[in-house]
Protein backbone atom coordinates (compact mmCIF):
# COMPACT_ATOMS: atom_id res chain seq x y z
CA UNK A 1 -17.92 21.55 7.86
CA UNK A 2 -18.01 20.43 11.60
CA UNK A 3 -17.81 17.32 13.13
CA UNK A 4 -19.57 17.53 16.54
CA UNK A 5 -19.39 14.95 19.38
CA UNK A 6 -22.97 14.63 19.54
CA UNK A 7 -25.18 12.38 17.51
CA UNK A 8 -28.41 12.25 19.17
CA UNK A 9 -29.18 16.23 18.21
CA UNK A 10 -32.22 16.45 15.09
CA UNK A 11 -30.09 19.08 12.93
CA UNK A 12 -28.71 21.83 14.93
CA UNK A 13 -31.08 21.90 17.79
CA UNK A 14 -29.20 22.57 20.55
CA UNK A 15 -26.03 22.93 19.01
CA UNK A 16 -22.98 24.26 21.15
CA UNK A 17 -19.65 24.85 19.89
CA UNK A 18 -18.04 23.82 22.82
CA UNK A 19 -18.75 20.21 21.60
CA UNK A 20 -17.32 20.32 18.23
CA UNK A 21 -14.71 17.84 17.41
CA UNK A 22 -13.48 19.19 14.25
CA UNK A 23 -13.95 22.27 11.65
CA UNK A 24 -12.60 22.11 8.56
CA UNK A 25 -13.24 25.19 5.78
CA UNK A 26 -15.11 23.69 2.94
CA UNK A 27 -17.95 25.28 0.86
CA UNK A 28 -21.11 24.20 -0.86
CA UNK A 29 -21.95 24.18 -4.62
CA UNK A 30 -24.68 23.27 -6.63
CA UNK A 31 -25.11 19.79 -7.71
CA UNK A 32 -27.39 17.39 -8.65
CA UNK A 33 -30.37 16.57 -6.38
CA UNK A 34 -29.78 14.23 -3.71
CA UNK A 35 -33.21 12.41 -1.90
CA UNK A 36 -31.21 10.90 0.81
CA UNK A 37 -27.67 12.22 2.06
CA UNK A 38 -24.76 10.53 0.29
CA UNK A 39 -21.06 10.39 1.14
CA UNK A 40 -18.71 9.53 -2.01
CA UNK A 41 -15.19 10.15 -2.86
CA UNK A 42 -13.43 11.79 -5.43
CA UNK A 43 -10.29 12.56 -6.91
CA UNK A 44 -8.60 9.01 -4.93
CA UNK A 45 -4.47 8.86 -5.28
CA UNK A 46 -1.76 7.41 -3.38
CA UNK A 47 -2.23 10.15 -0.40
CA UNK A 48 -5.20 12.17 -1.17
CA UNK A 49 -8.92 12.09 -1.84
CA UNK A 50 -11.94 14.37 -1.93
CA UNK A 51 -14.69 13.50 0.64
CA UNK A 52 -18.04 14.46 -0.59
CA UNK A 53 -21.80 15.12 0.88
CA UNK A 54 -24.27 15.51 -1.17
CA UNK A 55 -27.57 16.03 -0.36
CA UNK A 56 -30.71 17.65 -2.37
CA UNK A 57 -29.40 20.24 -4.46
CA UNK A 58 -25.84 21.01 -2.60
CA UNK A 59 -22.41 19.42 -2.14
CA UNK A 60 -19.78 19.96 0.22
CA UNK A 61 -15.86 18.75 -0.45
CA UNK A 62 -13.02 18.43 1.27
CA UNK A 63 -9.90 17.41 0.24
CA UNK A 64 -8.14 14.25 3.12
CA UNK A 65 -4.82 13.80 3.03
CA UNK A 66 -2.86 10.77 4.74
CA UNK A 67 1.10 9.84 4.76
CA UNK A 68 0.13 6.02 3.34
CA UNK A 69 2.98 4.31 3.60
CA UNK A 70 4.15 5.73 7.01
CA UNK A 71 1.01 4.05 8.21
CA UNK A 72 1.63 0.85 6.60
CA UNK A 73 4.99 0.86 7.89
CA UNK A 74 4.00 1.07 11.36
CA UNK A 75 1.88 -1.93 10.41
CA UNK A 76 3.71 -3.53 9.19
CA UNK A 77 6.46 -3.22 11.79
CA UNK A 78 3.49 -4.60 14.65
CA UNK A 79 2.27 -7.03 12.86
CA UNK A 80 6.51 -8.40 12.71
CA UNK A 81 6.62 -8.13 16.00
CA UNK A 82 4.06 -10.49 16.76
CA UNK A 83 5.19 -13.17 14.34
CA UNK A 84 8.83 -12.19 14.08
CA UNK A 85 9.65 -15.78 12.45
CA UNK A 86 6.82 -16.16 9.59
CA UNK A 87 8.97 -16.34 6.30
CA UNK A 88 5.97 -15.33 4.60
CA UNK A 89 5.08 -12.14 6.49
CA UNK A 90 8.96 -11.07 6.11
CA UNK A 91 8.48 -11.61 2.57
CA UNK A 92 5.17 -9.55 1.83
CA UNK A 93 6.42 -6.99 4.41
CA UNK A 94 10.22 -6.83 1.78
CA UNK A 95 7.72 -7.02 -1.31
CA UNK A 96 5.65 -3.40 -0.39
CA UNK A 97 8.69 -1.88 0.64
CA UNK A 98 10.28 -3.15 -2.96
CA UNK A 99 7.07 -2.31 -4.73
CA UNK A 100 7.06 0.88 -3.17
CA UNK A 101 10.51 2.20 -3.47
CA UNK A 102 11.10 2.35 0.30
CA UNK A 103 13.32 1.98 3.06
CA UNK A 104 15.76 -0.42 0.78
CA UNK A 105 17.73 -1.51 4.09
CA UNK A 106 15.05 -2.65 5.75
CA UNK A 107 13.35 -4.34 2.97
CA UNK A 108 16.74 -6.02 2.66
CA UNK A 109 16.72 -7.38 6.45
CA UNK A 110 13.69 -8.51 5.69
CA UNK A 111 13.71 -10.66 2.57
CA UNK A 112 17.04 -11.96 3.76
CA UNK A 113 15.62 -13.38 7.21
CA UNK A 114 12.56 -14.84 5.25
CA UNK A 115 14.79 -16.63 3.04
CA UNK A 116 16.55 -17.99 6.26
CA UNK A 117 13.72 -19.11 7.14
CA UNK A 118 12.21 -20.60 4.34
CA UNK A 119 14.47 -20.45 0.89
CA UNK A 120 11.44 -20.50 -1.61
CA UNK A 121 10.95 -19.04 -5.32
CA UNK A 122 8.75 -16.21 -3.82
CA UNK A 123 11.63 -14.54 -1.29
CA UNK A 124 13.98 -15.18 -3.64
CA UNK A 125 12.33 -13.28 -6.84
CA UNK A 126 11.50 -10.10 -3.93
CA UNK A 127 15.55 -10.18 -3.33
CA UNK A 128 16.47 -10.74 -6.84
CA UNK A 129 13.52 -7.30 -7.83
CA UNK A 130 15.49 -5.67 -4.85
CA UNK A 131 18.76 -5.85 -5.86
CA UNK A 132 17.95 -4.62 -9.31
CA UNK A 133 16.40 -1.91 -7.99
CA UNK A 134 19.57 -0.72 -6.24
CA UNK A 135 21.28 -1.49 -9.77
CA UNK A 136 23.17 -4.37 -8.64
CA UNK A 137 22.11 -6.59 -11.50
CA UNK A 138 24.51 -9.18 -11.13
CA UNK A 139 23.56 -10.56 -7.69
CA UNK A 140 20.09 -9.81 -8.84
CA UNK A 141 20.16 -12.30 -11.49
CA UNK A 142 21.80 -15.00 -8.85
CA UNK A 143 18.70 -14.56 -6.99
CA UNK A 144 16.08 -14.20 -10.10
CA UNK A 145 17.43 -17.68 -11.50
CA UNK A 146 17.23 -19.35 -8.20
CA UNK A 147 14.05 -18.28 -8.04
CA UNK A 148 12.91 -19.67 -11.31
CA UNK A 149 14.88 -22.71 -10.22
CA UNK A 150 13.02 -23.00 -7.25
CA UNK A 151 9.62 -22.15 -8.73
CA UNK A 152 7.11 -25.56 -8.78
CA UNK A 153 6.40 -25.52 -12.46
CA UNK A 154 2.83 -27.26 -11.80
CA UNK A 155 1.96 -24.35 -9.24
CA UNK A 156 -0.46 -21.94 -11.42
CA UNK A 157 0.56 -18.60 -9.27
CA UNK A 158 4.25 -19.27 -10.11
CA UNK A 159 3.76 -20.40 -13.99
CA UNK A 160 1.98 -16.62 -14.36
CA UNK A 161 4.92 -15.48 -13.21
CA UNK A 162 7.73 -16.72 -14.89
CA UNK A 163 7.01 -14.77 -18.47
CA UNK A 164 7.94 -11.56 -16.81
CA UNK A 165 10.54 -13.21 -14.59
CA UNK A 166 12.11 -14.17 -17.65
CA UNK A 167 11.66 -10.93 -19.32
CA UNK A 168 13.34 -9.35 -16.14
CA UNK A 169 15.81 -11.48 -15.81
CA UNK A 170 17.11 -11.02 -19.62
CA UNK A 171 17.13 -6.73 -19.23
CA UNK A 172 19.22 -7.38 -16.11
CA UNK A 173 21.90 -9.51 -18.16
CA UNK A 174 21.68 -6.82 -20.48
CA UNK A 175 22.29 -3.91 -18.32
CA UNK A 176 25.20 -6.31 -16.47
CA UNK A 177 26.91 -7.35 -18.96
């Protein structure tokens, strides 16, 4: 498959290699027929996915790879740096790094200056998931029932919550105690 620099060529009339941005090895196989050319995905995880073309009785695959979370790292780390002081930005930015199993430390830094910032239910539930991940269950549950302390019980997004905050909070006792 190869991805040329120019797009005003009718097929490969006047074609030169020179121009050729990328080549990647890829082969066709029979498929089902295709009026119009279509582009589709396959195969989607965390870090990989099949890029398809399909058109009238062929398809061509390729398999595109991507380090996810290194990328959304580096976003995450601009997007800080132009709001350094937005609790809630800290927070999300602690949350993926929580949900994702990364860079503990940092996710740390991060949910602790949001909660300097702004000491709210949602920071402190991140620091309180945190802390159990790193098995230290009994500051976690500090932190998980000042969340639920702190939680508006008329706000929707926090009552949908609290079941499995609850739930959380009574396997960290357990494993704690």
């Amino acid at each position: 498959m190869i991805l040329n620099r120019v797009t005003t060529h009718w097929g490969s009339e006047k074609y030169d290699a020179k121009d050729d941005l990328l080549r990647v090895p890829a082969s066709a196989e029979t498929s089902p027929a295709y009026e119009t050319l279509v582009y589709w995905f396959s195969e989607v995880k965390p870090t990989t996915a099949r890029l398809n073309l399909s058109w009238e009785k062929r398809t061509v695959s390729m398999t595109i790879e991507t380090d996810v979370h290194e990328q959304v790292v580096k976003g995450i780390q601009q997007t800080l740096a132009s709001a350094p002081s937005n609790w809630q930005l800290l927070a999300q930015a602690a949350d993926y790094l929580v949900q994702n199993n990364l860079q503990g430390e940092l996710a740390l830094r991060y949910i602790n200056e949001s909660i300097r910032l702004k000491d709210v239910y949602t920071n402190n539930w991140i620091k309180a998931r945190l802390l159990a991940s790193k098995q230290d269950y009994t500051t976690a549950i500090v932190y998980a029932r000042k969340a639920i302390k702190l939680g508006d019980k008329s706000d929707d997004t926090f009552k949908s919550q609290l079941p499995s905050m609850r739930v959380a909070l009574t396997d960290w006792q357990a494993k704690a105690y």
